[in-house]
N, C-alpha and C. Protein backbone atom coordinates (compact mmCIF):
# COMPACT_ATOMS: atom_id res chain seq x y z
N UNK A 1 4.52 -0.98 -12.81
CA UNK A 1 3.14 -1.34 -13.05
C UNK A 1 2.37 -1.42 -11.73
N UNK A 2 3.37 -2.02 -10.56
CA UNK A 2 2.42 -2.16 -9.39
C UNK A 2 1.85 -0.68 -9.18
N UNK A 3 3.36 0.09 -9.07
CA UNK A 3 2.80 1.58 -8.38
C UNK A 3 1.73 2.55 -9.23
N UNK A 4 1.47 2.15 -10.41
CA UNK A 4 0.06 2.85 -10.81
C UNK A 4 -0.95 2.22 -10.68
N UNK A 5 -0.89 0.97 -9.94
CA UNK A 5 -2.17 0.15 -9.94
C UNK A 5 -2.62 0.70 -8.35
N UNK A 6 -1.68 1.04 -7.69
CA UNK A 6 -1.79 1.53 -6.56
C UNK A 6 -2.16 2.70 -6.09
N UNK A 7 -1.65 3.27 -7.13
CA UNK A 7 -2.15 4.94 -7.22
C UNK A 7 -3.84 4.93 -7.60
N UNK A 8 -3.67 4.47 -8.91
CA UNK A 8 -5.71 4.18 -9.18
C UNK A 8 -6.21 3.57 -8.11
N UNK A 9 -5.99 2.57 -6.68
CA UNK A 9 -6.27 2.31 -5.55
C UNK A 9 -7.22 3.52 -5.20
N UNK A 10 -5.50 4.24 -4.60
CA UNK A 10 -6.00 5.06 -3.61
C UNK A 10 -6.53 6.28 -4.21
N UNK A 11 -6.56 6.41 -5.99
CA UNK A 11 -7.63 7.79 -6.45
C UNK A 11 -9.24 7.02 -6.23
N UNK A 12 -9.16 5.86 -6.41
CA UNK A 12 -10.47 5.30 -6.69
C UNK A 12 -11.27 5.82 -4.83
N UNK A 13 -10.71 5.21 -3.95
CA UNK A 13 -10.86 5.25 -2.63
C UNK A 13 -11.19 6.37 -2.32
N UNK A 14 -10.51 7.64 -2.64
CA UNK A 14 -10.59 8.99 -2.13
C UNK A 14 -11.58 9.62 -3.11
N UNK A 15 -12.00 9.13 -3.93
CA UNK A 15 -13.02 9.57 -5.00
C UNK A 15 -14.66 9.15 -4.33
N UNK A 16 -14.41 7.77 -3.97
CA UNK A 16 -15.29 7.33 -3.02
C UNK A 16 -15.64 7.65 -1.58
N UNK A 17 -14.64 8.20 -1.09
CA UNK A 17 -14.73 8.95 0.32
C UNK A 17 -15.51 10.38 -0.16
N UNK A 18 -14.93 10.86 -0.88
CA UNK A 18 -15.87 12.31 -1.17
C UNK A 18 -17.18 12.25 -1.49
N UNK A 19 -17.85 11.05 -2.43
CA UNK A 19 -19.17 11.07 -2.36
C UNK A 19 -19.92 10.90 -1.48
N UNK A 20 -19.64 9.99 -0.09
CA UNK A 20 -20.08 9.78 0.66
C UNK A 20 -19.99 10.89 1.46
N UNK A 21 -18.86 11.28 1.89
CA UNK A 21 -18.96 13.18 2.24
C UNK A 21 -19.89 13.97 1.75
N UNK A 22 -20.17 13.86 0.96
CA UNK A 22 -20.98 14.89 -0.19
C UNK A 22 -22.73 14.38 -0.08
N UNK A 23 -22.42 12.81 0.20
CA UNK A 23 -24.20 12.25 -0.15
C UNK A 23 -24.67 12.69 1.51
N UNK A 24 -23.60 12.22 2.17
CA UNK A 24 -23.46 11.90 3.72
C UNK A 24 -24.68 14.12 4.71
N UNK A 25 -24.68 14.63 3.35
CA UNK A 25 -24.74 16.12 3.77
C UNK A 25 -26.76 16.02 3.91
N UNK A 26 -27.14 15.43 2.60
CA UNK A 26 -28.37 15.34 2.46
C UNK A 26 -28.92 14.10 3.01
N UNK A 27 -28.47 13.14 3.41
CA UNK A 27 -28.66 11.70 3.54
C UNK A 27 -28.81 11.48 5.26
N UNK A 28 -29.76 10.43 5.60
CA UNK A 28 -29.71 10.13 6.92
C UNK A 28 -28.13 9.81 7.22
N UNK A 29 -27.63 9.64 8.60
CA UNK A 29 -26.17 9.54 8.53
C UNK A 29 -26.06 8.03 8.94
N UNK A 30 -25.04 7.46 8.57
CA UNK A 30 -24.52 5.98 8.94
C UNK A 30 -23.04 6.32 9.19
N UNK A 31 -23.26 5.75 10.75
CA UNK A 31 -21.80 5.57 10.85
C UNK A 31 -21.19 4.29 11.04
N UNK A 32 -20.31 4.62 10.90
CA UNK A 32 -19.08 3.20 10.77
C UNK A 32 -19.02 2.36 11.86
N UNK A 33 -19.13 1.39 11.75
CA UNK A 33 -18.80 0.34 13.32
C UNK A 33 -17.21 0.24 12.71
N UNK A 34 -16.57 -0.46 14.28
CA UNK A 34 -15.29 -0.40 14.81
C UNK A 34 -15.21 -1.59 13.75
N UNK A 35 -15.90 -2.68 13.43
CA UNK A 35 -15.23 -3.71 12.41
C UNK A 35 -15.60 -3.29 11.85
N UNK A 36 -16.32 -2.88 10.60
CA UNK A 36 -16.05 -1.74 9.00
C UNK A 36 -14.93 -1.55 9.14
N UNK A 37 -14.20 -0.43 10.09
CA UNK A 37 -13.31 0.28 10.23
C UNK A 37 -11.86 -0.75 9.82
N UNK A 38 -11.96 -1.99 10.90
CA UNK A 38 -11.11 -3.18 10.87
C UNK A 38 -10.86 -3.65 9.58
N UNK A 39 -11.82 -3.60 9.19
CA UNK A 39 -12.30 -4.61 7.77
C UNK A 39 -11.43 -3.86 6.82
N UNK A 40 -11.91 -2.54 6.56
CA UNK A 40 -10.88 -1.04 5.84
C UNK A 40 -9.94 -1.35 5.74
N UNK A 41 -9.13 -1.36 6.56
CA UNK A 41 -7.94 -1.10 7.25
C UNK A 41 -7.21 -2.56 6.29
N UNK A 42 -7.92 -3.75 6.93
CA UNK A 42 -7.53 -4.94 6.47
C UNK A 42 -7.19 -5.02 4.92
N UNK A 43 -8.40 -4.78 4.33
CA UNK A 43 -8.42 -4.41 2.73
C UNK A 43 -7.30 -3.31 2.50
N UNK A 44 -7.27 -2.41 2.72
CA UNK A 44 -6.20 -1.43 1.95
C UNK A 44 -5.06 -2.14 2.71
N UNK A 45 -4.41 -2.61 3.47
CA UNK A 45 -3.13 -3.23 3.79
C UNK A 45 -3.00 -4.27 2.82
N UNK A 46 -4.10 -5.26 2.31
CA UNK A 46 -3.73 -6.00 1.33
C UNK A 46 -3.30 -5.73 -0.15
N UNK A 47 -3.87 -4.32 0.12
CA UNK A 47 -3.86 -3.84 -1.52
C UNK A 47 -2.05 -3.28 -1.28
N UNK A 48 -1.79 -3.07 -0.56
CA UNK A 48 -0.41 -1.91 -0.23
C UNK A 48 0.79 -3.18 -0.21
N UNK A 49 0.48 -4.34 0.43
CA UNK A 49 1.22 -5.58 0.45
C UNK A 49 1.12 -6.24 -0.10
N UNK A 50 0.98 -6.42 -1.50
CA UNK A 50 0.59 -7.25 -3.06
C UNK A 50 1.41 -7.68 -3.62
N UNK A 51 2.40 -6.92 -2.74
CA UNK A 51 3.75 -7.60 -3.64
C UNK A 51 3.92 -8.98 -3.13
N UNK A 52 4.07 -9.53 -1.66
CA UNK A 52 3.78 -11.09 -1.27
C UNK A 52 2.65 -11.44 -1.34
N UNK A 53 2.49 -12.20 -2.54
CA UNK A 53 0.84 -12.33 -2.89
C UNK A 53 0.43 -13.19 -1.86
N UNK A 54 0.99 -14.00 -0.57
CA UNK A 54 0.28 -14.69 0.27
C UNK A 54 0.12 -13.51 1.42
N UNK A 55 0.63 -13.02 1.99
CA UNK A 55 0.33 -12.00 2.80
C UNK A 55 -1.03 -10.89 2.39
N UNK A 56 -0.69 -10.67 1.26
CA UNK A 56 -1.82 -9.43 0.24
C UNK A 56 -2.97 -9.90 -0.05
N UNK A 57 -2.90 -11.39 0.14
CA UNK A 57 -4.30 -12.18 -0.47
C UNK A 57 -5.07 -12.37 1.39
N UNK A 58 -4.13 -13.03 1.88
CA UNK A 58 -4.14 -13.08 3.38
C UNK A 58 -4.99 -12.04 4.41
N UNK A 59 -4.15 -10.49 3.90
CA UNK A 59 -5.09 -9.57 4.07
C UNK A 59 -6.26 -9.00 3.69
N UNK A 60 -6.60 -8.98 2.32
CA UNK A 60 -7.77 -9.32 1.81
C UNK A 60 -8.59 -9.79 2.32
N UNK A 61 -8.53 -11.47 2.66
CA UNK A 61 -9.63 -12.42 2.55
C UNK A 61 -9.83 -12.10 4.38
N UNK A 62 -9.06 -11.71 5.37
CA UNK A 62 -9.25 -11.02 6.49
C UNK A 62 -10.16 -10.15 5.99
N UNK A 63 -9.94 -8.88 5.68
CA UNK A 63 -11.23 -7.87 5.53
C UNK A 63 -12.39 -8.32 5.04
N UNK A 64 -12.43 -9.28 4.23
CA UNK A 64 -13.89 -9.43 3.73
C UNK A 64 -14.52 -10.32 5.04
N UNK A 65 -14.09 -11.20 5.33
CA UNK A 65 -14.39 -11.51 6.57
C UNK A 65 -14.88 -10.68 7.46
N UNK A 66 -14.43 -9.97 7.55
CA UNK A 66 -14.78 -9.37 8.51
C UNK A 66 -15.88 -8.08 8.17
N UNK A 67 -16.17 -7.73 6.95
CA UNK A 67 -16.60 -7.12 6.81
C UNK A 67 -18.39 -7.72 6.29
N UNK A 68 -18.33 -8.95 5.90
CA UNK A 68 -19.48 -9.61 6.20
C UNK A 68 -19.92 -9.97 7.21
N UNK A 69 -18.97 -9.96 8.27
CA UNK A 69 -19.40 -10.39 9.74
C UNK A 69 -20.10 -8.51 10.01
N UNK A 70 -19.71 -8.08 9.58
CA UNK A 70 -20.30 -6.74 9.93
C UNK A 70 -21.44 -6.31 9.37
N UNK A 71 -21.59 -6.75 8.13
CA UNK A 71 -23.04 -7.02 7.69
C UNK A 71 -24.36 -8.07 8.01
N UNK A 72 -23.52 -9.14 8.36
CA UNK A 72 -24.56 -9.63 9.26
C UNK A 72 -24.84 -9.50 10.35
N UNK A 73 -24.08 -8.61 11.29
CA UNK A 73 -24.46 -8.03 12.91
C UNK A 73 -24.86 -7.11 12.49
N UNK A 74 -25.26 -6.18 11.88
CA UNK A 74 -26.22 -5.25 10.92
C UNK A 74 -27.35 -5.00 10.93
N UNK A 75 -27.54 -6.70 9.71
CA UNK A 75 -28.60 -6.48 9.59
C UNK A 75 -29.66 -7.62 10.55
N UNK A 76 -29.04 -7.96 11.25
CA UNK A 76 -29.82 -9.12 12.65
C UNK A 76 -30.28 -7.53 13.74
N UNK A 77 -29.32 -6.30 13.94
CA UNK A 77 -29.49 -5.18 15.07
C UNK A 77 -30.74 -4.64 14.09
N UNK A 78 -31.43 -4.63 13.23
CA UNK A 78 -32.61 -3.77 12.52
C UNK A 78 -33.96 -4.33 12.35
């Protein structure tokens, strides 16, 4: 059960990477700061390490952290 929840993960993710590829053609461009990137990284390690739900939750609640800290240095730089 885990490993198809994992698989829909990473179809969901790569389904989402292509639109942005795809919007990213007509669209002003945004790029990624180094914490987005962190934040990423953080989140899909939690999703991949779920099996110790304190570590998987651990990593999680790291990325969002950090990825609101990246939205609010954001939107304070505009």
């Amino acid at each position: 059960m885990l490993q198809i929840f994992v698989v829909i993960s990473i179809a969901v993710i790569a389904a989402i990477v292509l639109l942005l590829f795809l919007m990213g053609r007509f669209h002003r461009r945004n790029t990624i700061t180094p914490i987005a990137g962190l934040a990423f990284s953080f989140v899909i390690s939690g999703i991949l390490f779920g099996d110790d739900r304190i570590l998987g939750y651990s990593l999680l609640a790291i990325g969002v952290m950090l990825a609101v800290v990246d939205i609010y240095d954001r939107s304070r730089s505009t």
